[in-house]
C-alpha atoms as a PDB file:
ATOM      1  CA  UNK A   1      87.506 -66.025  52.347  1.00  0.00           C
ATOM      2  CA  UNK A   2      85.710 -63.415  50.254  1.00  0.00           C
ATOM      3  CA  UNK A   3      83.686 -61.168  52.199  1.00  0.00           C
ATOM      4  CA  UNK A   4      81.449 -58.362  51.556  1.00  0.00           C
ATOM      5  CA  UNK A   5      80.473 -55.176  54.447  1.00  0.00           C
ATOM      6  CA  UNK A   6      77.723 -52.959  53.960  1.00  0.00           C
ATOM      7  CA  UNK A   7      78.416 -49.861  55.474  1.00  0.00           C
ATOM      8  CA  UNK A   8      75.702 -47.136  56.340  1.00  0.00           C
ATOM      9  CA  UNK A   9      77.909 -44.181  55.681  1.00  0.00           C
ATOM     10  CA  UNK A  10      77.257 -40.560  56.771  1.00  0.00           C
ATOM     11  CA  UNK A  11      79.333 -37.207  56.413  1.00  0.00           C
ATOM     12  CA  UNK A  12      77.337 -34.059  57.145  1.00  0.00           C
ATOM     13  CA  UNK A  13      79.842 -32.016  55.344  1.00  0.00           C
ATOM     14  CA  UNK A  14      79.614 -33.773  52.105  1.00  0.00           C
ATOM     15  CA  UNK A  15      75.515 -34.932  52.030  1.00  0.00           C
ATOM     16  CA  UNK A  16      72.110 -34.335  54.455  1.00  0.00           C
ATOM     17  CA  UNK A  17      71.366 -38.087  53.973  1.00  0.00           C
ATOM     18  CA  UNK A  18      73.294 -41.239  54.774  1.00  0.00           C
ATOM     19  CA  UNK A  19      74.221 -43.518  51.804  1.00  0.00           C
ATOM     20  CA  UNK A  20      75.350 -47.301  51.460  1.00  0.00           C
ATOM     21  CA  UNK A  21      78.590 -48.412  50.420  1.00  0.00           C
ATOM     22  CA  UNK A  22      79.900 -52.142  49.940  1.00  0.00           C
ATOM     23  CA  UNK A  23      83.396 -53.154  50.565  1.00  0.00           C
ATOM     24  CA  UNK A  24      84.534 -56.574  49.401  1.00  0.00           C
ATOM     25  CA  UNK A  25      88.018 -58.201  51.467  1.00  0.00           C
ATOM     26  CA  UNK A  26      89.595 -61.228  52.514  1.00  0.00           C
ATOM     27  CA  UNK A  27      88.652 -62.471  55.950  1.00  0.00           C
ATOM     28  CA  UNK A  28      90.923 -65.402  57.030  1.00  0.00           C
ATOM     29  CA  UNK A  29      90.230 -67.272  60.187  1.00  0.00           C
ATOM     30  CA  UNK A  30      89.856 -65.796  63.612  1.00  0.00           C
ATOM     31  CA  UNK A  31      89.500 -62.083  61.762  1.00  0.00           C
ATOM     32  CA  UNK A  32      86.725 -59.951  64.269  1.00  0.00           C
ATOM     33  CA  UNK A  33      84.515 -57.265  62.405  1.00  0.00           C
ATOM     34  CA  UNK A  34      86.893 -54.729  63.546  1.00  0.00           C
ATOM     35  CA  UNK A  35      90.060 -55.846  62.261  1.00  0.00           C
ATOM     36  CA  UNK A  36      87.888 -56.135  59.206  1.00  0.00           C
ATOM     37  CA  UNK A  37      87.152 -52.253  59.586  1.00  0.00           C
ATOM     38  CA  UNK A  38      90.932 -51.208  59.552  1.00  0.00           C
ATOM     39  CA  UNK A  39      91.482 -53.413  56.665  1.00  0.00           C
ATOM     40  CA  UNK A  40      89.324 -51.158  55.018  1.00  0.00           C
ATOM     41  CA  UNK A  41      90.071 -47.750  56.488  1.00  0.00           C
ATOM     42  CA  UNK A  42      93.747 -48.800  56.088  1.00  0.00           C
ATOM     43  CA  UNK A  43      93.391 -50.067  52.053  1.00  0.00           C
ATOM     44  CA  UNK A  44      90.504 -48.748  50.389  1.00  0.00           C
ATOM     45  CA  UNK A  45      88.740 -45.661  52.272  1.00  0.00           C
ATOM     46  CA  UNK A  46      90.819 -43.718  55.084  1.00  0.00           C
ATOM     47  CA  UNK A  47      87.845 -41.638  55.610  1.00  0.00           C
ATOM     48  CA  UNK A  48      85.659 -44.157  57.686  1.00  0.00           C
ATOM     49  CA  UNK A  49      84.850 -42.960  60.771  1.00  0.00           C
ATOM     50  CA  UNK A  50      84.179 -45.648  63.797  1.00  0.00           C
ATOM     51  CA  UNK A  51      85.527 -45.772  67.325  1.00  0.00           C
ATOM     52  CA  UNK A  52      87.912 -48.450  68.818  1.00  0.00           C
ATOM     53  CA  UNK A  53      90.667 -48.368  72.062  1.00  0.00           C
ATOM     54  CA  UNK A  54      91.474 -51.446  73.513  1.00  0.00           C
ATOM     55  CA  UNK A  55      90.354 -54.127  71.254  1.00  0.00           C
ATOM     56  CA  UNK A  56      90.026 -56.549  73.908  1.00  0.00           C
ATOM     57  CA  UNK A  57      85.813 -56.250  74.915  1.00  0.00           C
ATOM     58  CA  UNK A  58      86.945 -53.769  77.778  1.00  0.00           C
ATOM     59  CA  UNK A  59      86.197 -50.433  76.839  1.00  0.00           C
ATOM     60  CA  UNK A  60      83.149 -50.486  74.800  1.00  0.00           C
ATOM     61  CA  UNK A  61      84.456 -48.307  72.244  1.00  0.00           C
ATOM     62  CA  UNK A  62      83.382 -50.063  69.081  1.00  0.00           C
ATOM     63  CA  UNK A  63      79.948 -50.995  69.714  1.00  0.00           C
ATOM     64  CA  UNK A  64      78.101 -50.714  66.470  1.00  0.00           C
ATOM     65  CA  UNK A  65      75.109 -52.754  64.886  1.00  0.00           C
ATOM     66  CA  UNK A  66      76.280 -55.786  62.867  1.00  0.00           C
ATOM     67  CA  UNK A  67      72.961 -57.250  61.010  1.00  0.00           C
ATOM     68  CA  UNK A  68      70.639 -55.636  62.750  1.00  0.00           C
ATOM     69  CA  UNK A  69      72.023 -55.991  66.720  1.00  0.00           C
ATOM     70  CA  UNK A  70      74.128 -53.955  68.427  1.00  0.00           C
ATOM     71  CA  UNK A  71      77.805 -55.639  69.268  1.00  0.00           C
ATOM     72  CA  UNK A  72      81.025 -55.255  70.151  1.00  0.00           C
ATOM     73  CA  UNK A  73      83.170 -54.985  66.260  1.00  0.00           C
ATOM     74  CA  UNK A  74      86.346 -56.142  68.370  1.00  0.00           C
ATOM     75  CA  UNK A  75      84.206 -59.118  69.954  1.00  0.00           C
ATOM     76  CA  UNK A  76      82.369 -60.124  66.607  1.00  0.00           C
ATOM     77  CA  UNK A  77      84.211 -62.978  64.772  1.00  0.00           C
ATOM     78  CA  UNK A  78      83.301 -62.742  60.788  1.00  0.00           C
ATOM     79  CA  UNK A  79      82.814 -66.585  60.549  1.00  0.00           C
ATOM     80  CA  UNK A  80      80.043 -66.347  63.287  1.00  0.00           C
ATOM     81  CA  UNK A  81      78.131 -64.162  60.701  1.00  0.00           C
ATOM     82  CA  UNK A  82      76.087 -65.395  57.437  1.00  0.00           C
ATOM     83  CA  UNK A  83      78.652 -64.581  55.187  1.00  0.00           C
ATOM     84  CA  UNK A  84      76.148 -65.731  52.030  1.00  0.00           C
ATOM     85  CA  UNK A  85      74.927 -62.045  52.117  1.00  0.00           C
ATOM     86  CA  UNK A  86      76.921 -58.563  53.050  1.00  0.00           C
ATOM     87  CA  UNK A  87      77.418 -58.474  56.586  1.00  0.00           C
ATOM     88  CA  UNK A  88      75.832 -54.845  57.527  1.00  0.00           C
ATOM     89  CA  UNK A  89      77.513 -52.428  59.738  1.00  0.00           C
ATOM     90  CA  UNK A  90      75.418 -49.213  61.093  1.00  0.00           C
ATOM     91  CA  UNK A  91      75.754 -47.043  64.199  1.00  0.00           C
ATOM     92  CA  UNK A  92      73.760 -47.685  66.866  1.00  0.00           C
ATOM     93  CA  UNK A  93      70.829 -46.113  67.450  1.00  0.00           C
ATOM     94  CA  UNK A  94      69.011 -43.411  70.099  1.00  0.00           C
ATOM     95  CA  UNK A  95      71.622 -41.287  69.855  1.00  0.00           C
ATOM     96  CA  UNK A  96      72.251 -38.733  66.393  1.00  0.00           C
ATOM     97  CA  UNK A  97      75.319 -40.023  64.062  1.00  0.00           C
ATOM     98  CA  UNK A  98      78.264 -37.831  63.981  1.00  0.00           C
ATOM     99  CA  UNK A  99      79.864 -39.697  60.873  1.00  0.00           C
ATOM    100  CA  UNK A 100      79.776 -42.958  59.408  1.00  0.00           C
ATOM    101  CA  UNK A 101      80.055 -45.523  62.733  1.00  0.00           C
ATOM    102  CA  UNK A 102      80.461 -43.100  65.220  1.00  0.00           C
ATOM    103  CA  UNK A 103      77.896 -41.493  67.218  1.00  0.00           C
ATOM    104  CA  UNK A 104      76.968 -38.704  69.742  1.00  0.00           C
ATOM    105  CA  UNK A 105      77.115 -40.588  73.070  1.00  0.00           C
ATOM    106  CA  UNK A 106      76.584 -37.311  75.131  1.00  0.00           C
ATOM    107  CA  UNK A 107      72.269 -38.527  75.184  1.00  0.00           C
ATOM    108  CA  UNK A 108      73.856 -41.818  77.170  1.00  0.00           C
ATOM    109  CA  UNK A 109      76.151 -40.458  79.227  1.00  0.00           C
ATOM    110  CA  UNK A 110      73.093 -37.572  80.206  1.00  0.00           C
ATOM    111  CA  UNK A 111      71.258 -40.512  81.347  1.00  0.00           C
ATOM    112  CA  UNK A 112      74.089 -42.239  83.330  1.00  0.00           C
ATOM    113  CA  UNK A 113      75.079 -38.600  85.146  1.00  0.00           C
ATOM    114  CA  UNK A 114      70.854 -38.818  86.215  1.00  0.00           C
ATOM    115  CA  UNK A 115      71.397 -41.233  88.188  1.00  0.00           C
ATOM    116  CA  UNK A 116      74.439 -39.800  90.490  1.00  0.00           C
ATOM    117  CA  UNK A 117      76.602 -43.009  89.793  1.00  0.00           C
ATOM    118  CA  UNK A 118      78.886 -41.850  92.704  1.00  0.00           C
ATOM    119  CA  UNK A 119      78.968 -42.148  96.531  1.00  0.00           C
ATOM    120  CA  UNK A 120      76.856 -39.815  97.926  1.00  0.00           C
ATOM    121  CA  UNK A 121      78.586 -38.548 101.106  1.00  0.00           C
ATOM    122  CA  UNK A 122      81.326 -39.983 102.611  1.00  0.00           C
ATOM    123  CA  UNK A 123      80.676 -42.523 104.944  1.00  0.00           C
ATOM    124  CA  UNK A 124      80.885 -42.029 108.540  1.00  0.00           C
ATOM    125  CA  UNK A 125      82.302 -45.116 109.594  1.00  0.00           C
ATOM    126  CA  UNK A 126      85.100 -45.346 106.619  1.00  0.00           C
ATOM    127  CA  UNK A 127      86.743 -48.462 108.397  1.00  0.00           C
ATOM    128  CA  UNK A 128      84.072 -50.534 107.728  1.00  0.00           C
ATOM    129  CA  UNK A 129      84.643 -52.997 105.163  1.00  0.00           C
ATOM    130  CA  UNK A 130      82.877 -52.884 102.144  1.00  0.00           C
ATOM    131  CA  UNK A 131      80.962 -56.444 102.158  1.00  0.00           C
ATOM    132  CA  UNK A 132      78.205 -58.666  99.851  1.00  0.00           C
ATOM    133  CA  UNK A 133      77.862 -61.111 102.202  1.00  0.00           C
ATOM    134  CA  UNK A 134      74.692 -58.783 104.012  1.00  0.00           C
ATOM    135  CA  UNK A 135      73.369 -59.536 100.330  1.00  0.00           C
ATOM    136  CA  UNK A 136      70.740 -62.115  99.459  1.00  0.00           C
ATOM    137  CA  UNK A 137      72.527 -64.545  97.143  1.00  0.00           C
ATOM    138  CA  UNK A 138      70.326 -63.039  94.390  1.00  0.00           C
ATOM    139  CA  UNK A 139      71.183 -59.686  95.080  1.00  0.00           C
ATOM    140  CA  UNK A 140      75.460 -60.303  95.371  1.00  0.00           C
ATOM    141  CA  UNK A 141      75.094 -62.167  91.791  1.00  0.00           C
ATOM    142  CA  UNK A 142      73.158 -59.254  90.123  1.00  0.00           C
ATOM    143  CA  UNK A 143      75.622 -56.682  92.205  1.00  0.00           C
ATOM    144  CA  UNK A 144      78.759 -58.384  90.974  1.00  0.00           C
ATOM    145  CA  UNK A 145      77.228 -58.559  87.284  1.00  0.00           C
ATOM    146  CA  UNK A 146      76.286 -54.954  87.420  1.00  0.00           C
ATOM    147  CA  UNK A 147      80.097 -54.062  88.178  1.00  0.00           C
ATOM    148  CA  UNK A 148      81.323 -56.012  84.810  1.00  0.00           C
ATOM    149  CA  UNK A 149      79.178 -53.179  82.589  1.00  0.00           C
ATOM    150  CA  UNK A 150      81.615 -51.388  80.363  1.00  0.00           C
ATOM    151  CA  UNK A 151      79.518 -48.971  79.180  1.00  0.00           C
ATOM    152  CA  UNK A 152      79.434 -50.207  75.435  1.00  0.00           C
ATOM    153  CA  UNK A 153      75.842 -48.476  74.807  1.00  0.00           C
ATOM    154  CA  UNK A 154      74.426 -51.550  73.039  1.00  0.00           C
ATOM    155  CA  UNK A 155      71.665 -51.574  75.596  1.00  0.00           C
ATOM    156  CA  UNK A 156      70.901 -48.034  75.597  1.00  0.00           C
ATOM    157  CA  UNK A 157      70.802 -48.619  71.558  1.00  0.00           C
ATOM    158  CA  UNK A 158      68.585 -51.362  71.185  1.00  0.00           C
ATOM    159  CA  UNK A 159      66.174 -50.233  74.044  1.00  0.00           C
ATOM    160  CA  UNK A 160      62.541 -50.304  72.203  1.00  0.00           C
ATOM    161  CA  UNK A 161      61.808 -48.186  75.217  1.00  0.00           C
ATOM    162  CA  UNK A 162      64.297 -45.694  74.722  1.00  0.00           C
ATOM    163  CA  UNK A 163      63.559 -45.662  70.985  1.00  0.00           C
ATOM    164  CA  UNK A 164      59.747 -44.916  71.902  1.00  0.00           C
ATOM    165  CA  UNK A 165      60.168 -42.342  75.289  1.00  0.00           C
ATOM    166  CA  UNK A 166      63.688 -40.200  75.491  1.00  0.00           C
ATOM    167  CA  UNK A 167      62.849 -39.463  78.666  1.00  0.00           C
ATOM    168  CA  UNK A 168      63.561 -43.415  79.939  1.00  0.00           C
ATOM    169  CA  UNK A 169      67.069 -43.049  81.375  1.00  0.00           C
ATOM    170  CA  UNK A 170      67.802 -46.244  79.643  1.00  0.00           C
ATOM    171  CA  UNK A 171      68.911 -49.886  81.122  1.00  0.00           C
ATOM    172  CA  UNK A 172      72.638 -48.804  81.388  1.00  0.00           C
ATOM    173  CA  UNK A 173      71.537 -45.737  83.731  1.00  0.00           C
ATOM    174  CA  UNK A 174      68.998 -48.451  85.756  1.00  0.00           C
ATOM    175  CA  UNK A 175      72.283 -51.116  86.023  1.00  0.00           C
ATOM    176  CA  UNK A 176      74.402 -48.319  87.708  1.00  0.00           C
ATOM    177  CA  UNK A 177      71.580 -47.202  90.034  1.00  0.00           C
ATOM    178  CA  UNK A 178      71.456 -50.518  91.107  1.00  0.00           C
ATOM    179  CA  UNK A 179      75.189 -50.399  92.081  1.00  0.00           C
ATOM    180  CA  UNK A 180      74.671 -47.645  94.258  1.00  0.00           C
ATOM    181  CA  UNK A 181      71.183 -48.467  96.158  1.00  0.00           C
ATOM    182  CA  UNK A 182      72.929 -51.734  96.552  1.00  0.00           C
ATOM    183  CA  UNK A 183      75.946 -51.302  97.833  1.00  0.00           C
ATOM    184  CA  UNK A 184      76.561 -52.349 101.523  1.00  0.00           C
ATOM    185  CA  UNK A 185      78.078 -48.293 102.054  1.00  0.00           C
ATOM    186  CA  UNK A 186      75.565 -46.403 100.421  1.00  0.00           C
ATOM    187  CA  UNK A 187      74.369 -43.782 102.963  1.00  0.00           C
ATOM    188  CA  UNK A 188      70.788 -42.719 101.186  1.00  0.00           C
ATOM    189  CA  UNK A 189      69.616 -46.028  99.115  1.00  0.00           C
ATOM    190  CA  UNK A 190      65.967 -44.551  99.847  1.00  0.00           C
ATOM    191  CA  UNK A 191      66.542 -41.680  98.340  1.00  0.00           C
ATOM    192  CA  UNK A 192      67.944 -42.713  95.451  1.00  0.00           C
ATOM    193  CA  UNK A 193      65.725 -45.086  94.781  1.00  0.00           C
ATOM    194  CA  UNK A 194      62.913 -42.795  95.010  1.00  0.00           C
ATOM    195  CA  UNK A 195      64.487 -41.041  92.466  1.00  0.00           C
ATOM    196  CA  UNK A 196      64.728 -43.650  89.927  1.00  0.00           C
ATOM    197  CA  UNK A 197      60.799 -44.432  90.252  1.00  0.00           C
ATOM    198  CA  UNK A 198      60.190 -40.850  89.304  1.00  0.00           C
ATOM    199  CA  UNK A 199      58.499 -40.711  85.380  1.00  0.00           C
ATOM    200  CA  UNK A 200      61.150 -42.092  83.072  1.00  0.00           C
ATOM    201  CA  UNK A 201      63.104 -44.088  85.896  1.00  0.00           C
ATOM    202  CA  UNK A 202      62.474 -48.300  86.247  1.00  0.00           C
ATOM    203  CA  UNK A 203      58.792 -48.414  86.452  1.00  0.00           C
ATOM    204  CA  UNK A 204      59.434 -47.209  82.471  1.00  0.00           C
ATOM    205  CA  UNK A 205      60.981 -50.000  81.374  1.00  0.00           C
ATOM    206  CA  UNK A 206      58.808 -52.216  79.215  1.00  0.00           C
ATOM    207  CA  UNK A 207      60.730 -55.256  79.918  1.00  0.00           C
ATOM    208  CA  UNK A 208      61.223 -56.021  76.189  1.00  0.00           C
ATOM    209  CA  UNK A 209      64.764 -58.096  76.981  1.00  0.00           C
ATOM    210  CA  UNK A 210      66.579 -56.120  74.362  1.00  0.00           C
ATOM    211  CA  UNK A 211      69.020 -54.990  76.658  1.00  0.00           C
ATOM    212  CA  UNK A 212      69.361 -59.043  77.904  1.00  0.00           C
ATOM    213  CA  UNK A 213      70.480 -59.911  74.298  1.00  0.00           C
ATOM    214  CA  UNK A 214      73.151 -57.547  73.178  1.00  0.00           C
ATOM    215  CA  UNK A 215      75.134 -57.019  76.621  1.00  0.00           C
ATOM    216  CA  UNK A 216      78.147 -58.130  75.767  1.00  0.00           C
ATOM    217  CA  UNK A 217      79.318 -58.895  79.136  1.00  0.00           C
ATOM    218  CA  UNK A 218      75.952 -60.639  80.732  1.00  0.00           C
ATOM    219  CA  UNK A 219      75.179 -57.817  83.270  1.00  0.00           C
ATOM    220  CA  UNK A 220      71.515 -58.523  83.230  1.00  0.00           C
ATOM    221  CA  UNK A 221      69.939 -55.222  83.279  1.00  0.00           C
ATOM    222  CA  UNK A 222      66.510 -55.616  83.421  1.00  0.00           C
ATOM    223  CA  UNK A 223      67.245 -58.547  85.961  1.00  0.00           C
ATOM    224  CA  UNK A 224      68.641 -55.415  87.896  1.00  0.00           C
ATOM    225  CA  UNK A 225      65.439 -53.083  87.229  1.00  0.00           C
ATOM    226  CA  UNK A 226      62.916 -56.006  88.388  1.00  0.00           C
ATOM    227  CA  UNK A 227      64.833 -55.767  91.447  1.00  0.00           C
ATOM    228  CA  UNK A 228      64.838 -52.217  92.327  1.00  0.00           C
ATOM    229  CA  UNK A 229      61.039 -52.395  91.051  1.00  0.00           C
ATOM    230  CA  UNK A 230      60.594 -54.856  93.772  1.00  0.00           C
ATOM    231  CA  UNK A 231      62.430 -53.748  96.605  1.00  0.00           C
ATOM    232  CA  UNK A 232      60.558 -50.069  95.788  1.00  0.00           C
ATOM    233  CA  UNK A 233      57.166 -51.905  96.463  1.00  0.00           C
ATOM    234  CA  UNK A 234      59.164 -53.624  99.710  1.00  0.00           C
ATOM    235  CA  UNK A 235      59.637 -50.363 101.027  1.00  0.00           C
ATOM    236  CA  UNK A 236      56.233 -48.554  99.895  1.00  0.00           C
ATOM    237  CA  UNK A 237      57.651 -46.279  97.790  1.00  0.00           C
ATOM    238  CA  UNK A 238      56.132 -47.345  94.655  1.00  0.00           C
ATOM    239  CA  UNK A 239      52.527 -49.019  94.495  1.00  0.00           C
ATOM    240  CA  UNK A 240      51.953 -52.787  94.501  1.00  0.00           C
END
C-alpha cells in the first residue's frame, strides 16, 4: 500500500525555520512508522535525522509525534493510522529540536536528576529484603507500573502543564519520585516528598490526563502524582 509521511524537517545549518516535506512509499502489512523512517533515510533522503536503538518499545528512543500524539515510531503500526491523508511525523515537544526528529532531551533529563531518582543513603539494615507486600494493594500496582517507565519522553512532551510552566518537573520526574518515596528501603520518604510539593513539584500538575494517553507502557503517572498529593496531606505536609 501507497503511503504518504509528512515530515516537519529542521537543519539549523541550512535554514532558521523548519519546513515540510512529503515522502510517498510502500507500506506492506505489519510495517511500524519506524521501519517506514529507514525506508526513507535508506532510499530517498540519508539526511533525516531521528533516534532509534532497540526497536522493540524498550528504550524509548524513537518517541516522536505521529498525527498530533506523541508515540513510540517502533510501536506504531502504519495500518493503525488514517492512511486517507499523510500520516505526520514531528518531534516532540517542550524540549528545542536539534534536527529533523530528534530533539534536545537534556530539559527532561534536568527534571528527572530534580528529583534524586537514586537511594539516598545506604540502608542500615542491608539484609532486609526489599518487599511490596507492606504496600496497600493500590500502592504495589502503581509501584510496579512506575518501574515499567522507559523514559520515552512522550509524557514530558504532551504535558499541557509543562508546555504552559517550565518550571513543572514534568509527570516522568513525578513517576520516579514516586519510586523512591515508595519504596519499602527508602530511608528519608519525608523528605523527599517535601521536596516534590515545593513550587513546580505535584501540587503543579493540572491533571489534564495527557500523560495517561501517550504512555506507551501504562505507568499511570498522574495516578502516581494523586497519590503522593494524598499521602502529602496524610502526613501534613501539604494543606488539605
Amino acid at each position: 500500500m501507497s503511503v504518504t509521511f509528512r515530515i516537519r524537517r529542521f537543519d539549523p545549518e541550512q535554514s532558521p525555520q523548519p519546513r515540510w516535506q512529503d515522502f510517498t512509499l510502500d507500506c506492506p502489512p505489519g510495517t511500524v512508522v519506524l521501519y517506514a523512517l529507514h525506508d526513507i533515510q535508506e532510499n530517498q533522503d540519508g539526511s533525516l535525522a531521528y533516534r532509534y536503538s532497540c526497536r522493540g518499545a524498550i528504550c524509548g528512543s524513537c518517541a516522536m509525534r505521529i498525527n498530533g500524539t506523541a508515540a513510540l515510531a517502533c510501536k506504531t503500526q502504519v495500518s493503525s493510522l488514517d492512511q486517507r491523508n499523510p500520516i505526520v511525523l514531528e518531534p516532540l515537544l517542550n524540549c528545542d529540536v536539534i534536527k529533523d526528529l530528534a530533539v534536545d532531551q537534556e530539559p527532561f533529563f534536568a527534571a528527572l536528576r530534580s528529583v534524586m531518582p537514586w537511594r539516598s543513603r545506604p540502608d542500615p539494615d542491608p539484609s532486609r529484603p526489599v518487599s511490596l507486600e507492606a504496600m496497600s494493594a493500590q500502592h504495589r500496582d502503581q509501584f510496579r507500573r512506575a518501574t515499567d517507565c522507559i523514559l520515552c519522553q512522550s509524557c514530558f512532551s504532551d504535558c499541557p502543564k509543562r508546555a504552559e510552566n517550565s518550571d513543572f518537573i514534568g509527570p516522568a520526574a513525578c513517576l520516579a519520585a514516586f519510586q523512591r518515596i515508595l519504596h519499602p528501603q527508602e530511608t528519608s520518604p519525608a523528605d523527599r516528598l517535601k521536596y516534590v510539593c515545593q513550587p513546580g513539584g505535584i501540587f503543579d500538575c493540572d491533571r489534564h490526563a495527557n500523560c495517561v494517553k501517550v504512555c506507551p507502557k501504562d505507568c499511570r503517572p498522574m495516578r502516581a502524582i494523586v497519590m503522593l498529593q494524598r499521602e502529602a496531606r496524610q502526613q501534613g505536609i501539604a494543606a488539605e
